[in-house]
N, C-alpha and C. Protein backbone atom coordinates (compact mmCIF):
# COMPACT_ATOMS: atom_id res chain seq x y z
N UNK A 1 -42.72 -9.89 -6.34
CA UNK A 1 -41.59 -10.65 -6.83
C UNK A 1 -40.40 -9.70 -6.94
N UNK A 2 -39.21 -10.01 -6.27
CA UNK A 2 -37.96 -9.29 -6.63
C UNK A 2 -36.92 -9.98 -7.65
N UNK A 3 -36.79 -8.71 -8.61
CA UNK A 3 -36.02 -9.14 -9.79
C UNK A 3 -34.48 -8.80 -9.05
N UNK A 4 -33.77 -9.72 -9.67
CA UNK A 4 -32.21 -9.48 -9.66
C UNK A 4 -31.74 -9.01 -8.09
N UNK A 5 -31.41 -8.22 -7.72
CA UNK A 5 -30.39 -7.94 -6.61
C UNK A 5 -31.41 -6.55 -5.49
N UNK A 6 -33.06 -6.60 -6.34
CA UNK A 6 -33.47 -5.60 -5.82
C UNK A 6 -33.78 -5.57 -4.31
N UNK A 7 -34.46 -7.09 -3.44
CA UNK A 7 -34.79 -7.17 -2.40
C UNK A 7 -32.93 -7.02 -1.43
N UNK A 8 -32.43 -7.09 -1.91
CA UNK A 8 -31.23 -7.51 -1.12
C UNK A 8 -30.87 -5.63 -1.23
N UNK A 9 -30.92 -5.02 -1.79
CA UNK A 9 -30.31 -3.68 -2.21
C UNK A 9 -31.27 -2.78 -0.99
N UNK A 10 -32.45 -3.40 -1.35
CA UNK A 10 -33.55 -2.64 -0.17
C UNK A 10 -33.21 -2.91 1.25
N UNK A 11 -32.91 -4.20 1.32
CA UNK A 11 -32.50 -4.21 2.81
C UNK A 11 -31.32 -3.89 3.35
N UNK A 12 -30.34 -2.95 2.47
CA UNK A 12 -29.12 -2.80 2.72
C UNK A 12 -29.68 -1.36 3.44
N UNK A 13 -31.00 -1.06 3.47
CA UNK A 13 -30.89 0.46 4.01
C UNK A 13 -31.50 0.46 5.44
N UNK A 14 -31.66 1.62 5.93
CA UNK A 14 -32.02 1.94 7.38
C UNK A 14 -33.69 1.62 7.93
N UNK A 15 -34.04 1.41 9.27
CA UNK A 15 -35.31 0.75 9.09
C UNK A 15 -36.51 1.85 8.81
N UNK A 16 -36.30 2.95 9.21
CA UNK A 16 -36.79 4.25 8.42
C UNK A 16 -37.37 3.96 6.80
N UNK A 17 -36.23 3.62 6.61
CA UNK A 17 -36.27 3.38 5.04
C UNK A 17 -36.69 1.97 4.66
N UNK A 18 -36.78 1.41 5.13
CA UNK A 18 -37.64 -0.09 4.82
C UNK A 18 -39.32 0.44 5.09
N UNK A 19 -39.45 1.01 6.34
CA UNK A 19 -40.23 0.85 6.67
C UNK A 19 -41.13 1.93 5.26
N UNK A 20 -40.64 3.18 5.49
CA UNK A 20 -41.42 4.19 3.82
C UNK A 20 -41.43 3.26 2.30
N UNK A 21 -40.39 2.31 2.04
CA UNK A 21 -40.60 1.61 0.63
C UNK A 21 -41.55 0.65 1.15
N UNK A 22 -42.05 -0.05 2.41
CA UNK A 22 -42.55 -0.86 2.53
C UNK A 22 -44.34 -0.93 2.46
N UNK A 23 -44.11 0.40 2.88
CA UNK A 23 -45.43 1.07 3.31
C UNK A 23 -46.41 1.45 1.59
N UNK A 24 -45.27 1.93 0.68
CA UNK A 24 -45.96 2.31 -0.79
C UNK A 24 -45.79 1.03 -1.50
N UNK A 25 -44.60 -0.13 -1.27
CA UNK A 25 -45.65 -1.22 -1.64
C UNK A 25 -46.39 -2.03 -1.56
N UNK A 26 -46.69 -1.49 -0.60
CA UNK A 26 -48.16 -2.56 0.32
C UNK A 26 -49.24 -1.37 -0.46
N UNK A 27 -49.03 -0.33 -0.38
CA UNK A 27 -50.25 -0.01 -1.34
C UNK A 27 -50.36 -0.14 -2.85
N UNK A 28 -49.50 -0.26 -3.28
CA UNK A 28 -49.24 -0.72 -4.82
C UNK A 28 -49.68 -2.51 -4.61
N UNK A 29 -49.63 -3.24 -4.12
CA UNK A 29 -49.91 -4.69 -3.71
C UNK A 29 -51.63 -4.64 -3.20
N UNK A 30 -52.02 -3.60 -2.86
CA UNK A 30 -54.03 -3.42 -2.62
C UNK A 30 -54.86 -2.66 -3.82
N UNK A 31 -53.53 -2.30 -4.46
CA UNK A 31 -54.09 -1.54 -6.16
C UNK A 31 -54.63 -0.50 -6.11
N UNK A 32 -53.38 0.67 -5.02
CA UNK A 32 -53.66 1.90 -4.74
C UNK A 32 -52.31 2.40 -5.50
N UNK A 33 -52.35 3.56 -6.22
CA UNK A 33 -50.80 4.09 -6.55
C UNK A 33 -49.97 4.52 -5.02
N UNK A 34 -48.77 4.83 -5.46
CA UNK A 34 -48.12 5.28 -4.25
C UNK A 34 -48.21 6.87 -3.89
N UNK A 35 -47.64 7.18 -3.06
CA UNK A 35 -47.63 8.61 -1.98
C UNK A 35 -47.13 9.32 -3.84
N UNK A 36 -46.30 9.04 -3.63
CA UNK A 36 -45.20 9.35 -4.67
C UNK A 36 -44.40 8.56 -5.61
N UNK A 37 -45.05 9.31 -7.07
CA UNK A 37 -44.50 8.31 -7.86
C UNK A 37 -44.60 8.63 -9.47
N UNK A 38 -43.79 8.24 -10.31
CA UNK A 38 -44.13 8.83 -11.85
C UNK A 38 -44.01 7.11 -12.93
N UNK A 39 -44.46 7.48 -13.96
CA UNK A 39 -44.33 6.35 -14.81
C UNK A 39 -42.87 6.70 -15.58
N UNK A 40 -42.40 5.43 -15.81
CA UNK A 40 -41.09 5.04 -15.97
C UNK A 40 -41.11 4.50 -17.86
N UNK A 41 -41.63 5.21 -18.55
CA UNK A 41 -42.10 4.62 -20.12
C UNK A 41 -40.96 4.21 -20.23
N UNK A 42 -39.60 4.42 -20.52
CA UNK A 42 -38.30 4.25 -20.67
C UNK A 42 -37.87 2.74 -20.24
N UNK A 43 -38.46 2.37 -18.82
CA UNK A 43 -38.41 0.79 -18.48
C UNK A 43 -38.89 0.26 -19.35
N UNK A 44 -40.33 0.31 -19.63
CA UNK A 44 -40.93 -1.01 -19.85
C UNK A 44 -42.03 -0.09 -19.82
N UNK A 45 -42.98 -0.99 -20.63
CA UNK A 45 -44.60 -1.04 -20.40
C UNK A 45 -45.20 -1.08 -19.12
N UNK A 46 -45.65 -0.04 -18.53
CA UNK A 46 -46.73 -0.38 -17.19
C UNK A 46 -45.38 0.28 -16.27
N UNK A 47 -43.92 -0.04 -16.59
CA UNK A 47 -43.41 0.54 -15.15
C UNK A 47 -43.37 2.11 -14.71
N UNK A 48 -43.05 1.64 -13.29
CA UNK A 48 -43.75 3.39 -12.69
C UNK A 48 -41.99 2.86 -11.63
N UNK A 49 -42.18 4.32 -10.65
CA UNK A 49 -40.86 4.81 -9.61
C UNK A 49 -41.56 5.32 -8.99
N UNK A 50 -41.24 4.76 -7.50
CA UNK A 50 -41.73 4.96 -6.63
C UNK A 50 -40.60 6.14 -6.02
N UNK A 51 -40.78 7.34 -5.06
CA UNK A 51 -39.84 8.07 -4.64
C UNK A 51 -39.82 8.24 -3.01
N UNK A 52 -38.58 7.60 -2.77
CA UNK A 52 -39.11 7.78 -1.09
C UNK A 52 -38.12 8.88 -0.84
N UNK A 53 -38.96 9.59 0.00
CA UNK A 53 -37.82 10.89 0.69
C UNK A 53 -37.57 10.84 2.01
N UNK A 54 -36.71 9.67 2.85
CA UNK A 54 -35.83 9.23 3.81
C UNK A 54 -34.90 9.30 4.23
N UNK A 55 -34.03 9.81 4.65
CA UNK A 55 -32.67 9.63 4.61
C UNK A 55 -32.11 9.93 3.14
N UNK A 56 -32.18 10.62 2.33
CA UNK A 56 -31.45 10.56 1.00
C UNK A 56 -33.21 10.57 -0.27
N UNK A 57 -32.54 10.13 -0.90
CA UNK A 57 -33.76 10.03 -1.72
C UNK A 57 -33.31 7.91 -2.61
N UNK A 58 -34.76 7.46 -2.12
CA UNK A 58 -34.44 6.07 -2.55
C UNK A 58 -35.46 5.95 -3.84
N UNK A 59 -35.05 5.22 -4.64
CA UNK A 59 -36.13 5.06 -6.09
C UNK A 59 -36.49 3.79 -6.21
N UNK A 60 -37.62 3.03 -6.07
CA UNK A 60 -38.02 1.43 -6.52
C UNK A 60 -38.34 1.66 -7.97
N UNK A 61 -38.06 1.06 -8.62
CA UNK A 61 -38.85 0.66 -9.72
C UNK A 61 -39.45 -0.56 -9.88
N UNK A 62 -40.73 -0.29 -10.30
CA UNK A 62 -41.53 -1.88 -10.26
C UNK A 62 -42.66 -1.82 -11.34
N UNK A 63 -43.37 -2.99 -11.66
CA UNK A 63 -44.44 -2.96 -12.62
C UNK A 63 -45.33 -3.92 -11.76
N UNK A 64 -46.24 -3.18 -11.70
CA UNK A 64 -47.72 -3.85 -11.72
C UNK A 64 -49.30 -4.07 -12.50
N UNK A 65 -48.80 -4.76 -13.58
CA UNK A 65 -49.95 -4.39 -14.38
C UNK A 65 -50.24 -6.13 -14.74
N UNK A 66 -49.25 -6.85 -13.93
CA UNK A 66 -49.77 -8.37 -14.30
C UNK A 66 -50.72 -8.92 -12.88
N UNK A 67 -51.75 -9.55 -12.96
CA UNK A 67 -52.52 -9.82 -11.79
C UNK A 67 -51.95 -10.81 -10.66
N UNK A 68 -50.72 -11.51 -11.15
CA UNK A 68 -50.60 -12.66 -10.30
C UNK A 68 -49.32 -11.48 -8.99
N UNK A 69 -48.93 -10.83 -9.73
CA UNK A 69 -47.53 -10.02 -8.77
C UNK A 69 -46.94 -8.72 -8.88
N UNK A 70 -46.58 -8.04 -8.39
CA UNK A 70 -46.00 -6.81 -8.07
C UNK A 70 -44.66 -7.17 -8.52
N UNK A 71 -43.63 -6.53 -9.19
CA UNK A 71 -42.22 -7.06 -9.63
C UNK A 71 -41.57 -5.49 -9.25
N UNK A 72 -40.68 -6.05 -8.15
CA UNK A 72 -39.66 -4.78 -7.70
C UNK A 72 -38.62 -4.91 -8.42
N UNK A 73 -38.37 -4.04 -9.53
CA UNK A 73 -37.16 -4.53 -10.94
C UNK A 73 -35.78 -3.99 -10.35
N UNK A 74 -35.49 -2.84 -9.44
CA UNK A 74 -34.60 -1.91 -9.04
C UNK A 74 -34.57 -1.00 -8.08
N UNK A 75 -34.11 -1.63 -6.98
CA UNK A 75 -33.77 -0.37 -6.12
C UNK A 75 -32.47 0.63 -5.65
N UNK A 76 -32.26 1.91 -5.41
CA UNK A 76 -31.60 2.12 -5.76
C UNK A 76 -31.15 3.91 -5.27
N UNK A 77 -30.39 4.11 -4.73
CA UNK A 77 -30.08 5.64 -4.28
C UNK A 77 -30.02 6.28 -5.33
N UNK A 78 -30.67 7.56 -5.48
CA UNK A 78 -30.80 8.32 -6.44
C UNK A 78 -29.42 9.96 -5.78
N UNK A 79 -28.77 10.06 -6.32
CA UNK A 79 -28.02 10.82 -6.13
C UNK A 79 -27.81 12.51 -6.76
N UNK A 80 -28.37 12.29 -7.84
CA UNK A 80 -28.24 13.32 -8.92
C UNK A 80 -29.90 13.54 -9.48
N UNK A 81 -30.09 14.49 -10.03
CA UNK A 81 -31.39 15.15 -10.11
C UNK A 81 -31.70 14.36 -11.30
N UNK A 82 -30.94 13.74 -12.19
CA UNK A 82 -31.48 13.21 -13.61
C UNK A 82 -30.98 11.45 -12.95
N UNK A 83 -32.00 10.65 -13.50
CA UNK A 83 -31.75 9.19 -13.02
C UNK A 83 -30.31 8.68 -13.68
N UNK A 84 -29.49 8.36 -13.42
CA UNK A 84 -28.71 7.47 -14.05
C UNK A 84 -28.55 6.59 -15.37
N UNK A 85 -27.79 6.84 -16.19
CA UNK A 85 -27.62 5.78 -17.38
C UNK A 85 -27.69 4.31 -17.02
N UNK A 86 -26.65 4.16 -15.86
CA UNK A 86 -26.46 2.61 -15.04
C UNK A 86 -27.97 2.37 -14.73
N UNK A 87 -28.50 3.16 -13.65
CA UNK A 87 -29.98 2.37 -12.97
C UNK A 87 -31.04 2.45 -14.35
N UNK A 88 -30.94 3.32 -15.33
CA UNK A 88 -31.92 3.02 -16.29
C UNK A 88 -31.75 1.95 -17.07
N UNK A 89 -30.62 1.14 -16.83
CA UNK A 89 -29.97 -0.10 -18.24
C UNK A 89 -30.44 -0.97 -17.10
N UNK A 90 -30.23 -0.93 -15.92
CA UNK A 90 -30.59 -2.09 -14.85
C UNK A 90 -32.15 -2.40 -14.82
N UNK A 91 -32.68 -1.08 -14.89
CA UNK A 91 -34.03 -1.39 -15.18
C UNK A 91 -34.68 -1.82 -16.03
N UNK A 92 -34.18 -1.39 -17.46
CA UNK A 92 -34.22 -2.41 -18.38
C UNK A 92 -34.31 -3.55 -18.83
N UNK A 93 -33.08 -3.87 -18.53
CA UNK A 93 -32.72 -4.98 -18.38
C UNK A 93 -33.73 -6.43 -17.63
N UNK A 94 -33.55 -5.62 -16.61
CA UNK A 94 -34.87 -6.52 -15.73
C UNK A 94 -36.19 -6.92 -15.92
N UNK A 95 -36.65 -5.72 -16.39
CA UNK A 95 -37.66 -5.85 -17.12
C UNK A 95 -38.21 -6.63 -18.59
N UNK A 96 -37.02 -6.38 -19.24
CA UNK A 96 -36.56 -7.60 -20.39
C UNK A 96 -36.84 -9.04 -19.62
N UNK A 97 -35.96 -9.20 -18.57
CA UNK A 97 -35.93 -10.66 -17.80
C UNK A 97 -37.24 -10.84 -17.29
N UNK A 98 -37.93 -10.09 -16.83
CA UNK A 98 -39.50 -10.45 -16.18
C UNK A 98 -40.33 -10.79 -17.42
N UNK A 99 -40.50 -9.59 -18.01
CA UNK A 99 -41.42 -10.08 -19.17
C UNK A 99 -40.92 -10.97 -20.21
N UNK A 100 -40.00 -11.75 -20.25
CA UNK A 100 -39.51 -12.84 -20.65
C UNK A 100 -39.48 -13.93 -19.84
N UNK A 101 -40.22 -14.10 -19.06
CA UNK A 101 -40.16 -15.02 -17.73
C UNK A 101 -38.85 -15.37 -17.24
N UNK A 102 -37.77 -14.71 -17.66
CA UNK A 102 -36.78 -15.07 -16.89
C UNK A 102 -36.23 -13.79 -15.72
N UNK A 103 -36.27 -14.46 -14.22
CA UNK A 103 -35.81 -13.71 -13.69
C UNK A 103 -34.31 -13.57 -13.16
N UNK A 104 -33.83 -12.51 -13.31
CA UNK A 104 -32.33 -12.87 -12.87
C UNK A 104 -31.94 -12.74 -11.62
């Protein structure tokens, strides 16, 4: 399931780069962790960041700890060595909206 603006943000990138986010969440979707990846306590309960090293460095954030779906909360160019204030409130945020059944 993509929260908010995340599927549209992913496909704004190169097919390189579809193809590496696509690839770790098809294994996160068979209930394997990814290549690369850390838990995200700061999101939410259960969320983790996925790290693709493509072209730049790209970050998913997602939670999978509910059985019916995989929820991609944020994707997002990582630019700077410490994550962002903005992508950490976005992630938040989203995560608020999922586990509130509302998605935005």
């Amino acid at each position: 399931m993509w929260v908010g603006s995340s599927k549209r943000d992913l496909l704004a990138h190169s097919a390189d780069v579809l193809y590496a986010a696509g690839r770790e969440l098809e294994r996160v979707q068979r209930g394997a962790d990814p290549i690369d990846w850390k838990p995200m306590p700061s999101i939410g309960r259960g969320a983790r960041e996925i790290r693709v090293h493509v072209d730049g460095e790209l970050r998913v954030f997602y939670v999978a700890t509910s059985p019916e779906a995989v929820y991609v909360l944020h994707v997002f160019d990582k630019k700077t060595r410490k994550t962002s204030p903005r992508d950490l409130a976005i992630g938040q945020r989203r995560y608020q909206s999922m586990s509130q059944g509302r998605m935005p």
